[in-house]
C-alpha atoms as a PDB file:
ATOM      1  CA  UNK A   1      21.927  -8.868  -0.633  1.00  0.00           C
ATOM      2  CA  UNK A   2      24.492  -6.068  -0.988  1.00  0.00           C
ATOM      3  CA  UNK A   3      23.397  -2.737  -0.531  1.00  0.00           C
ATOM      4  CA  UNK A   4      23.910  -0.782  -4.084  1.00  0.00           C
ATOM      5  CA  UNK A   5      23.608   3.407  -3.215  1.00  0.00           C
ATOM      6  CA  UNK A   6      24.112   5.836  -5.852  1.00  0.00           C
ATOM      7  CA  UNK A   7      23.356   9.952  -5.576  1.00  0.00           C
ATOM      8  CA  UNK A   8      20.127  11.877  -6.857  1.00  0.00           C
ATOM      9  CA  UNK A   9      20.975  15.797  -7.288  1.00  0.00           C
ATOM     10  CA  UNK A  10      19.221  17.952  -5.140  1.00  0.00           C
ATOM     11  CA  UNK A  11      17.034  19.462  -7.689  1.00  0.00           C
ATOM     12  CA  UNK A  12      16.030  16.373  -9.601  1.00  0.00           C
ATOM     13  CA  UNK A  13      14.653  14.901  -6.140  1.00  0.00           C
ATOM     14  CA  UNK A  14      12.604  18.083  -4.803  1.00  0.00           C
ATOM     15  CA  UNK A  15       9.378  16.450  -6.104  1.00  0.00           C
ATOM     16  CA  UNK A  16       9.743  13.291  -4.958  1.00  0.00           C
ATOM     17  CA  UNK A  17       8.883  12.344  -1.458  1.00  0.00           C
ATOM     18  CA  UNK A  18      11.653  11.159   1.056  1.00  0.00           C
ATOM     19  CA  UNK A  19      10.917   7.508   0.980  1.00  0.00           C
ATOM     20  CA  UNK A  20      11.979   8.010  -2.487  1.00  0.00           C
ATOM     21  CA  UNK A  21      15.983   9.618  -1.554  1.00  0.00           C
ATOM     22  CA  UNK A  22      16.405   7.822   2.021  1.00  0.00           C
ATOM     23  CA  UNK A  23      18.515   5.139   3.133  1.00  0.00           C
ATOM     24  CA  UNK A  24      16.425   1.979   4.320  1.00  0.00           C
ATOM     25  CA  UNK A  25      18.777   0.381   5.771  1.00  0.00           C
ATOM     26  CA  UNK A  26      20.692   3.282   7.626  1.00  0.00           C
ATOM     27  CA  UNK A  27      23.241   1.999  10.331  1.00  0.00           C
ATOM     28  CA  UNK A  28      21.782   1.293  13.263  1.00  0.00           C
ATOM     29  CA  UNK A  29      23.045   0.067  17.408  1.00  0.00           C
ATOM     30  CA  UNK A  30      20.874  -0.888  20.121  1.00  0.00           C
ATOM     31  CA  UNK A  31      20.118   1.289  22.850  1.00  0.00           C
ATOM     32  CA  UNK A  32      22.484  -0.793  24.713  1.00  0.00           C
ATOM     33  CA  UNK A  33      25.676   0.744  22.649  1.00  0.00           C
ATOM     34  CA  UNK A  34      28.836   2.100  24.165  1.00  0.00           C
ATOM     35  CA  UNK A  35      30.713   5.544  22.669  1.00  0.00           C
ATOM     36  CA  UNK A  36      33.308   2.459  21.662  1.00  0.00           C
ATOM     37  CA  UNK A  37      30.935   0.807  19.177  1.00  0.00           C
ATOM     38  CA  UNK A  38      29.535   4.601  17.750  1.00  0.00           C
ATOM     39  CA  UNK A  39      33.186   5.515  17.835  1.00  0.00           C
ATOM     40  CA  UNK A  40      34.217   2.203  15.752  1.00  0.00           C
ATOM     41  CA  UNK A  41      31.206   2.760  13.495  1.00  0.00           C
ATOM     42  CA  UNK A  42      33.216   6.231  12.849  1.00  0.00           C
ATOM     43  CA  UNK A  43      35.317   5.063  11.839  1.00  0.00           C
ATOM     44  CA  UNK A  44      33.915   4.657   7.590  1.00  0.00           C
ATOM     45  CA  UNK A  45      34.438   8.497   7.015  1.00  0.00           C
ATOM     46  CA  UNK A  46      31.226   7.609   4.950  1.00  0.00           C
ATOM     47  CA  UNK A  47      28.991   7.115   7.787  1.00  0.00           C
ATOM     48  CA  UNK A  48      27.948  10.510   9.835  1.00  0.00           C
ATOM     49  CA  UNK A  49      25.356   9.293  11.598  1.00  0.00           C
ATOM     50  CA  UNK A  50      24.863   6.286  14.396  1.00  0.00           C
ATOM     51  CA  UNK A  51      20.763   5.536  15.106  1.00  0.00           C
ATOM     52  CA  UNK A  52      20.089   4.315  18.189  1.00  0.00           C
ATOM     53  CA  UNK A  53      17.167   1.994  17.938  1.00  0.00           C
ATOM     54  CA  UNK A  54      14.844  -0.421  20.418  1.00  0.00           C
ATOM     55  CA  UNK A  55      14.298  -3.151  18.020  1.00  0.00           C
ATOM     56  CA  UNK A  56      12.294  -1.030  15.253  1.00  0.00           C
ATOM     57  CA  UNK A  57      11.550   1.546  17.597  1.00  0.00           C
ATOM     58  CA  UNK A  58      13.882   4.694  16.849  1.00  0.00           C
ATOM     59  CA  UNK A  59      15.451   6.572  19.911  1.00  0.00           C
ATOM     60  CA  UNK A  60      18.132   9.147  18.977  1.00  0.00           C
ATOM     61  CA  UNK A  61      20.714  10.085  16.474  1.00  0.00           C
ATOM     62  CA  UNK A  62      24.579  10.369  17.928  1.00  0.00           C
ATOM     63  CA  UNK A  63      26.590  12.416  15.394  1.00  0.00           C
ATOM     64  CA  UNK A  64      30.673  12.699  15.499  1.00  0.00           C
ATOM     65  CA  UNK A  65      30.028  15.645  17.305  1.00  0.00           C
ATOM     66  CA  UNK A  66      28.389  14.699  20.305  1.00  0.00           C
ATOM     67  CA  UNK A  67      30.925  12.803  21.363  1.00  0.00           C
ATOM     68  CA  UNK A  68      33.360  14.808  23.268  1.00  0.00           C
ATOM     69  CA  UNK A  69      36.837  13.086  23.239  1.00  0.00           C
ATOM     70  CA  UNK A  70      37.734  12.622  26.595  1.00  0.00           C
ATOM     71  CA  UNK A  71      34.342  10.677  27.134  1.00  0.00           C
ATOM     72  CA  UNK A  72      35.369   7.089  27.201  1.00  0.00           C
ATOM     73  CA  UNK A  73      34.360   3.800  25.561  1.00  0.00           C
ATOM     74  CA  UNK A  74      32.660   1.933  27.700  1.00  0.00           C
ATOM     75  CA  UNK A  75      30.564   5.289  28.415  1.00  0.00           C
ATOM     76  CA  UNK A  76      26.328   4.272  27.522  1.00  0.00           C
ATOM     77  CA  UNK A  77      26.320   5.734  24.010  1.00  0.00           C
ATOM     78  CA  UNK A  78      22.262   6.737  25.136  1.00  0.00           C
ATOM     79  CA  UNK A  79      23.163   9.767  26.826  1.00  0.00           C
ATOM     80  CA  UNK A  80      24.747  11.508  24.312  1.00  0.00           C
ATOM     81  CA  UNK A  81      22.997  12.802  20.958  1.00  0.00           C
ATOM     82  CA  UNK A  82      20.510  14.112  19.723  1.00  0.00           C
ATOM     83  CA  UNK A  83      17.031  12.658  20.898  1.00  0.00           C
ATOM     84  CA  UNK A  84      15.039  15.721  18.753  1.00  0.00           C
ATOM     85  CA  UNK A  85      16.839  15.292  15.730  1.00  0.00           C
ATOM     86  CA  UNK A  86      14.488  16.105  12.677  1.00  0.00           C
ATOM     87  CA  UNK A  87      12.562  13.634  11.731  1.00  0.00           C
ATOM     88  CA  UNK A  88       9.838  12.903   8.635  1.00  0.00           C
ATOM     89  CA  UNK A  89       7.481  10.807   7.678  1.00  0.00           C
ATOM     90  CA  UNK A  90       8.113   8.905   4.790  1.00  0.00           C
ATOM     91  CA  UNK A  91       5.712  10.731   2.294  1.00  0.00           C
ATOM     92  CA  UNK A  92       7.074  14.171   2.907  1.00  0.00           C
ATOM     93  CA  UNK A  93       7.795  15.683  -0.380  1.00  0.00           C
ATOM     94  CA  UNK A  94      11.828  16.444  -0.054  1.00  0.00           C
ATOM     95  CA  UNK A  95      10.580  20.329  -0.864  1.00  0.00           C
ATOM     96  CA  UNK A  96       9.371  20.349   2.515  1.00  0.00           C
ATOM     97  CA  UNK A  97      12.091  18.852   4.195  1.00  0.00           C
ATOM     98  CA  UNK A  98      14.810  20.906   2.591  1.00  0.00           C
ATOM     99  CA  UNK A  99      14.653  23.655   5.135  1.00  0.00           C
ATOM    100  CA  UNK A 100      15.354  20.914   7.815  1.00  0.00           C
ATOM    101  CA  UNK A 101      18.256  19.656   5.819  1.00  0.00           C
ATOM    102  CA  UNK A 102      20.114  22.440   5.600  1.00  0.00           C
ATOM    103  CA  UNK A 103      19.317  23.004   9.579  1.00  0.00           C
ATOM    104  CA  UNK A 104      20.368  19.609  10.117  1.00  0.00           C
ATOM    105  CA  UNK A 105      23.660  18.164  12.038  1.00  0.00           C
ATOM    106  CA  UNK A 106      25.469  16.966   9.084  1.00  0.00           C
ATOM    107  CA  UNK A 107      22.546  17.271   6.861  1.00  0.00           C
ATOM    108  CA  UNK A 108      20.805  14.240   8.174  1.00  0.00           C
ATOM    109  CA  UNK A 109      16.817  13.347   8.943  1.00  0.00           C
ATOM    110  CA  UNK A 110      15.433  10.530  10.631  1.00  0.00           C
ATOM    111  CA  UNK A 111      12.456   8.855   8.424  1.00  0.00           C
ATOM    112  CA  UNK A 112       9.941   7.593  11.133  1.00  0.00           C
ATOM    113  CA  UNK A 113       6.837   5.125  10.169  1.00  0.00           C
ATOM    114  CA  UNK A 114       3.513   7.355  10.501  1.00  0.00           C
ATOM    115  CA  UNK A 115       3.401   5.543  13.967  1.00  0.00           C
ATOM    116  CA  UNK A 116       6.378   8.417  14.999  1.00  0.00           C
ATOM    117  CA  UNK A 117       7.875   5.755  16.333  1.00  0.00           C
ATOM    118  CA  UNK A 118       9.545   3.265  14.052  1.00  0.00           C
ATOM    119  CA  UNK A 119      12.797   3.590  11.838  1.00  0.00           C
ATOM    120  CA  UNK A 120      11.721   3.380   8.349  1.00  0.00           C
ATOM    121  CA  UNK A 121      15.211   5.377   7.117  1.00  0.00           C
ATOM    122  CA  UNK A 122      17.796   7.961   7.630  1.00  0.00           C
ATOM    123  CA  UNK A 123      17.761  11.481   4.578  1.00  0.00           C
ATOM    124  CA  UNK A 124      21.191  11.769   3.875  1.00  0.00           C
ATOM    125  CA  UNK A 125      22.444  14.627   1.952  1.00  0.00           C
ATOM    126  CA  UNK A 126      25.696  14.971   0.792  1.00  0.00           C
ATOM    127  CA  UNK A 127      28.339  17.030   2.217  1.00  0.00           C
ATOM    128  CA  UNK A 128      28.521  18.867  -0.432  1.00  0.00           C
ATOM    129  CA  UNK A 129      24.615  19.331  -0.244  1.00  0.00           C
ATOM    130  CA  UNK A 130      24.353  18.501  -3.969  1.00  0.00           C
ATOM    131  CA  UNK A 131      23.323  15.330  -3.999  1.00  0.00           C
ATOM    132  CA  UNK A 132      21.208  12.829  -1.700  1.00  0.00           C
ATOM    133  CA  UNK A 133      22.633   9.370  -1.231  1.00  0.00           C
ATOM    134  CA  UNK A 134      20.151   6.484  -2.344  1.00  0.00           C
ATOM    135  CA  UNK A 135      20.032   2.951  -2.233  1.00  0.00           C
ATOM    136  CA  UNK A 136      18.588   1.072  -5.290  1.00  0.00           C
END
């Protein structure tokens, strides 16, 4: 089934809760990844984020950023990121989350299962800050 996303503006969606705006299926490695694979999944201009996961169990967010350039490839992606990236439950309302949004690395919030634990799906507001990106 092909993923279909299309954008909700920023005002339209500050009533709804995040589950409603987020990504389900956000890209995702395992824990196992090297800089190499985060660097190749860098390379859609589209994607700003890499999820590290254990299975469904989310572990940290690695970001363009984090990854200096002289680091090389076959480096464990795990030790670089952002293990305290924000993260949400799914039935925040997006009012609340706005303020960690805009504090965000590249406006991006992890969506945990009320467990705190497992990935339900990744807040992505545009660059532009506009607009969140949605999947139908």
């Amino acid at each position: 089934m092909e993923q279909v996303q299309r954008l909700v503006a920023r005002e339209d969606a500050l009533d709804l809760t995040v589950e409603r705006v987020m990504l389900r299926r956000p890209k995702t490695l395992p824990t196992t990844a090297t800089l190499g694979e985060v660097r190749r999944l860098f390379t859609n201009e589209s994607i700003r984020a890499a999820l590290l996961v254990d299975g469904p169990r989310y572990v940290l967010m690695v970001v363009r950023a984090d990854i200096p350039a002289a680091a090389g490839d076959a480096e464990p992606a795990l030790g670089y990121g952002n293990p305290d990236a924000p993260k949400v439950p799914p039935g925040t309302v997006v009012r609340d989350a706005v303020a960690l949004l805009d504090d965000a690395t590249e406006n991006r919030i992890v969506v945990l299962d009320e467990d705190g634990e497992t990935l339900r799906g990744l807040v992505c507001l545009r660059e532009s800050v506009d607009a969140f990106l949605v999947e139908d």
